[in-house]
Protein backbone atom coordinates (compact mmCIF):
# COMPACT_ATOMS: atom_id res chain seq x y z
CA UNK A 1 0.00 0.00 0.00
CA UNK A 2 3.17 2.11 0.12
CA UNK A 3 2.86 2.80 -3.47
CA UNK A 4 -0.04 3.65 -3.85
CA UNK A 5 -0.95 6.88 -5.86
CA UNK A 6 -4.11 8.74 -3.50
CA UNK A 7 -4.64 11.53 -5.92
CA UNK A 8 -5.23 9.43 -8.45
CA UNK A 9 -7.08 7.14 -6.53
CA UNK A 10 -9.78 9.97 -5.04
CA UNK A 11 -10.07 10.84 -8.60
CA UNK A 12 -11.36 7.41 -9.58
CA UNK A 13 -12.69 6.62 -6.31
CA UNK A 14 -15.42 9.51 -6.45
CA UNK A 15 -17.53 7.63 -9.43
CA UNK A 16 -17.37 3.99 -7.10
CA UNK A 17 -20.52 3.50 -5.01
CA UNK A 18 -19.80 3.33 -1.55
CA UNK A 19 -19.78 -0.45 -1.23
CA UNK A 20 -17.56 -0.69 -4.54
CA UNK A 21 -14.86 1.19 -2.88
CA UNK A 22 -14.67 -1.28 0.36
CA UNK A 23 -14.98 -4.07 -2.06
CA UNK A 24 -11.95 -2.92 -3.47
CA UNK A 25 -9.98 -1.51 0.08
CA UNK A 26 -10.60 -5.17 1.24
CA UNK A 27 -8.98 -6.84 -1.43
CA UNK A 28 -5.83 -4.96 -0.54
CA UNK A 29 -6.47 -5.70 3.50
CA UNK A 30 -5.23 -8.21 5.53
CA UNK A 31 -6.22 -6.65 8.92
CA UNK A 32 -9.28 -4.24 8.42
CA UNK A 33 -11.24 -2.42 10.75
CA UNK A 34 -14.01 0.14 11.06
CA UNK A 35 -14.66 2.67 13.87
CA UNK A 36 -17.84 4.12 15.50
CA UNK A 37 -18.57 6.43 17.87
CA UNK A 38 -22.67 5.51 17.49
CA UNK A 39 -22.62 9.51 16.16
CA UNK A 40 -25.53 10.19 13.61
CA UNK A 41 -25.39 8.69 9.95
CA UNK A 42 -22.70 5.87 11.46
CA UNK A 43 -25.39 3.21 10.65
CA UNK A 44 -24.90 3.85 7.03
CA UNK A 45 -20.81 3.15 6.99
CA UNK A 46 -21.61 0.01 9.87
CA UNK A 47 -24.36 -1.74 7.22
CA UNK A 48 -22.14 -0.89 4.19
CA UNK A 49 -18.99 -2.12 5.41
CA UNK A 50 -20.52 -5.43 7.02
CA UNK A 51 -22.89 -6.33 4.06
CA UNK A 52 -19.36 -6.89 2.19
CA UNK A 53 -17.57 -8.26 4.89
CA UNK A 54 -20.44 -9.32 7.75
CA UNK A 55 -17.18 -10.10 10.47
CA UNK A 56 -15.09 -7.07 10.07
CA UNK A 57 -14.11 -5.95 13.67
CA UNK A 58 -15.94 -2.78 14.82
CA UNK A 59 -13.86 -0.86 17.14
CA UNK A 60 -16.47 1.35 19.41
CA UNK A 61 -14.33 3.46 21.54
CA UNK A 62 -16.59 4.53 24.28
CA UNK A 63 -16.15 8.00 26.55
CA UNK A 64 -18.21 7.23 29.14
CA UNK A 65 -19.78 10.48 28.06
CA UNK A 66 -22.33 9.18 25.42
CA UNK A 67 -26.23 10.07 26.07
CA UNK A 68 -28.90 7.39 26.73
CA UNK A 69 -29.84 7.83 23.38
CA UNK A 70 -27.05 6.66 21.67
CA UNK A 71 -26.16 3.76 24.18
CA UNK A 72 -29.46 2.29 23.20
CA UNK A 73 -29.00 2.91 19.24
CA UNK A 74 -25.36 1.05 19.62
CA UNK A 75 -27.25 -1.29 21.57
CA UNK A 76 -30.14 -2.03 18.85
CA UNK A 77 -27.71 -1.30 15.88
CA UNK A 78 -25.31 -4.26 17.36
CA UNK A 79 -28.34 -6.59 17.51
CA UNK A 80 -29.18 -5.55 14.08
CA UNK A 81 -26.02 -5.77 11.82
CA UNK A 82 -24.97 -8.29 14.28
CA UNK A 83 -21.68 -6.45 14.81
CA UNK A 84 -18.24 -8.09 15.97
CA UNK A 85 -17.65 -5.18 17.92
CA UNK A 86 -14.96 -4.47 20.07
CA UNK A 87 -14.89 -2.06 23.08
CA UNK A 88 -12.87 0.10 24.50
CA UNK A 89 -13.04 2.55 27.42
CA UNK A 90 -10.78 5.09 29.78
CA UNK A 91 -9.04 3.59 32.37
CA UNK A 92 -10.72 5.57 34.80
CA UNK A 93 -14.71 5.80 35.23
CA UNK A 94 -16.72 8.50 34.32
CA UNK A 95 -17.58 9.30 37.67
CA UNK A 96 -13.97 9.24 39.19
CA UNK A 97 -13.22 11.54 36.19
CA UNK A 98 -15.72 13.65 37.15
CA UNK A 99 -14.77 14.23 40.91
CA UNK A 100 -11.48 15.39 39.78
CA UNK A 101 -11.95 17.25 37.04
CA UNK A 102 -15.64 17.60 35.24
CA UNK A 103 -15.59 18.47 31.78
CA UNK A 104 -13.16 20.72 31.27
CA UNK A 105 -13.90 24.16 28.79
CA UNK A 106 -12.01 23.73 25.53
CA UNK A 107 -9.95 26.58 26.46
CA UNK A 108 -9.19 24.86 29.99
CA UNK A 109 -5.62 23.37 30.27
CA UNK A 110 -7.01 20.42 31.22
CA UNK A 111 -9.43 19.91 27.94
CA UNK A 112 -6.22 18.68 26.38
CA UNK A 113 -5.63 16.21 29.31
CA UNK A 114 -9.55 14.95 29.55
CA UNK A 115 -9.29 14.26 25.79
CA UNK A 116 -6.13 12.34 25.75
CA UNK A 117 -7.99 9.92 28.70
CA UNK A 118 -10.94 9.55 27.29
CA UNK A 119 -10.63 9.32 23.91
CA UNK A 120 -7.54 9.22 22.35
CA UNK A 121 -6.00 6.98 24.92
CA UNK A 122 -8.44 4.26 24.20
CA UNK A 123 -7.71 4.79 20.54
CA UNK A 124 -4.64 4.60 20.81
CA UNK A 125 -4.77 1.06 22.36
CA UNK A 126 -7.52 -0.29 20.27
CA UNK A 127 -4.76 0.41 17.47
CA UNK A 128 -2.16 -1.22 19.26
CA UNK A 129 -4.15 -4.14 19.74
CA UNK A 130 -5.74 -4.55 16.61
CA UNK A 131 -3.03 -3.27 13.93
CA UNK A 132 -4.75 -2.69 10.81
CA UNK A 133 -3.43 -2.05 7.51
CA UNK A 134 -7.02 -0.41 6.44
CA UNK A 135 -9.27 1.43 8.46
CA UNK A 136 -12.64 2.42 7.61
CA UNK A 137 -14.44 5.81 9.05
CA UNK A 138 -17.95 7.66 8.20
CA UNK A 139 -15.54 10.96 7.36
CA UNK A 140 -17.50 12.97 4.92
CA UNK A 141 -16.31 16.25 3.03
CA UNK A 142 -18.04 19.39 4.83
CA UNK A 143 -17.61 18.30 8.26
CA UNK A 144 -14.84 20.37 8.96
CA UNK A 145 -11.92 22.40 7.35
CA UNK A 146 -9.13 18.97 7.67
CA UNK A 147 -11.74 16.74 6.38
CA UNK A 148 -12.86 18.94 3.74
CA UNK A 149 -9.05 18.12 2.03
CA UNK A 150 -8.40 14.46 2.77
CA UNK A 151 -10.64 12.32 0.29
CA UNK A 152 -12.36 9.13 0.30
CA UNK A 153 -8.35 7.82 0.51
CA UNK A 154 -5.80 9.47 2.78
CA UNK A 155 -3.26 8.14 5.09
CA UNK A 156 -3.19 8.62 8.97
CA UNK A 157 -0.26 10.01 11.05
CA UNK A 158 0.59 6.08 11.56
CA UNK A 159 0.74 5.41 7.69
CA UNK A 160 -2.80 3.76 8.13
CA UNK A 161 -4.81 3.70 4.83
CA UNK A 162 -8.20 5.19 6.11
CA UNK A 163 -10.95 4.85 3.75
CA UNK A 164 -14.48 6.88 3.64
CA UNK A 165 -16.78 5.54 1.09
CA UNK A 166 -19.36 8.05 2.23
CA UNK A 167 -16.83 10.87 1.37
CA UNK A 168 -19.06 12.83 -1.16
CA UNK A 169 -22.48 12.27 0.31
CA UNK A 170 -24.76 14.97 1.85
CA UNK A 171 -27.17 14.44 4.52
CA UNK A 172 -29.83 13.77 2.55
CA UNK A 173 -28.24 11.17 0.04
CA UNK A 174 -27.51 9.15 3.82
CA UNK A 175 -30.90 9.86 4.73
CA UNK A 176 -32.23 8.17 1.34
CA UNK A 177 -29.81 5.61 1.60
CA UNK A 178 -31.09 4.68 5.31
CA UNK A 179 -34.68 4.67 4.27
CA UNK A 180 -34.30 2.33 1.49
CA UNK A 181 -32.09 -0.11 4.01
CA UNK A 182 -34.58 0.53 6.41
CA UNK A 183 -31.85 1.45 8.86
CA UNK A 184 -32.24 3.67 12.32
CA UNK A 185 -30.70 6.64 13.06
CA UNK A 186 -30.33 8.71 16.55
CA UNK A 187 -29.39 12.65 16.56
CA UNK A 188 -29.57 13.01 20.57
CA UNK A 189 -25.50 12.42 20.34
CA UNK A 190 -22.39 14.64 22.61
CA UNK A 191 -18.78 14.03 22.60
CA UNK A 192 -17.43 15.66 25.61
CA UNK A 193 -14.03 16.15 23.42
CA UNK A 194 -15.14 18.28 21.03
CA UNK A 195 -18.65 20.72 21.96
CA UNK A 196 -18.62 22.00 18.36
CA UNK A 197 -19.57 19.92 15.67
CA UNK A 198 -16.70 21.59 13.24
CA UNK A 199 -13.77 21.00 15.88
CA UNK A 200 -11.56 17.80 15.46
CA UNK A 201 -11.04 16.08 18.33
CA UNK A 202 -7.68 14.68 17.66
CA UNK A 203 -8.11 11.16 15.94
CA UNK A 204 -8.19 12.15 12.84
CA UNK A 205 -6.37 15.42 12.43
């Protein structure tokens, strides 16, 4: 996967359908993956990347943080697509967390320290443990000012090929696409790392 060309690819990528373009990342994979949060519209990249490949691992890396809402729509959506999912959480509990320091502001010095436990910590050792060549994420163009520049192909700071077959899709082309699959979706969602939707929490960035 060294070689491989990702202007060129995004160029030819961007006329695939979204379950052409993991058909194709998993015939260069030996050790895929795909990530959730449970955030809105992650149904769609969960049922497209497990109708091609119904065992790929599903790495759910869990704050502690998430509403009741969206611990019952992971709940119901692992039932559903029957996920092989594989959880991670902080070292410390929410609620020892909380005693010490809350939920910091962003522009507290210890945002940068809650983030780093919570999330990327977790991350970080899901990644460890897991070591895939290909990673799949619901990143789609629009989201933010970084992921408006990175393409359905890019490469993480680890030299990971991440791949978003939902790249070029609005709102409303998911919300078709989950109607016809007859597929739920939950909006009630907060991530504790980053308050604004347009901020990147670290993972990807």
């Amino acid at each position: 996967m060294e070689n491989l060309d990702l202007n060129q690819l995004n160029e030819t990528l961007q006329y695939k359908t979204p379950h052409q373009i993991i058909s194709w990342a998993l015939s260069l994979a030996k050790r895929p993956v795909v990530t959730t949060n449970f955030r809105p519209y992650e149904v769609a990249i969960l049922h497209a990347c497990t109708q091609v490949k119904n065992d790929l691992k599903v790495i759910w890396c869990d704050t502690g943080y998430n509403t009741p809402n969206t611990y019952k729509h992971a709940n119901d959506l692992i039932k559903k697509l029957s996920l092989n999912i594989h959880l991670y959480v902080p070292k410390q509990t929410a609620a020892y967390r909380d005693v010490l320091m809350g939920i910091p502001e962003i522009d507290s010095p210890q945002h940068k320290i809650f983030t780093e436990q919570v999330k990327l910590e977790p991350f970080k050792r899901a990644m460890e443990a897991h070591k895939p060549d290909v990673w799949f994420t619901n990143l789609r163009k629009g989201q933010t000012a970084f992921r408006d520049g990175i393409g359905i192909v890019s490469k993480s700071k680890e030299g990971v090929l991440k791949v978003s077959p939902f790249y070029h899709w609005t709102d409303k082309e998911l919300d078709a696409y989950l109607l016809k699959q007859n597929l739920p979706n939950e909006f009630v969602y907060y991530d504790p790392t980053k308050v604004l939707e347009n901020r990147e929490c670290g993972l990807h960035s």
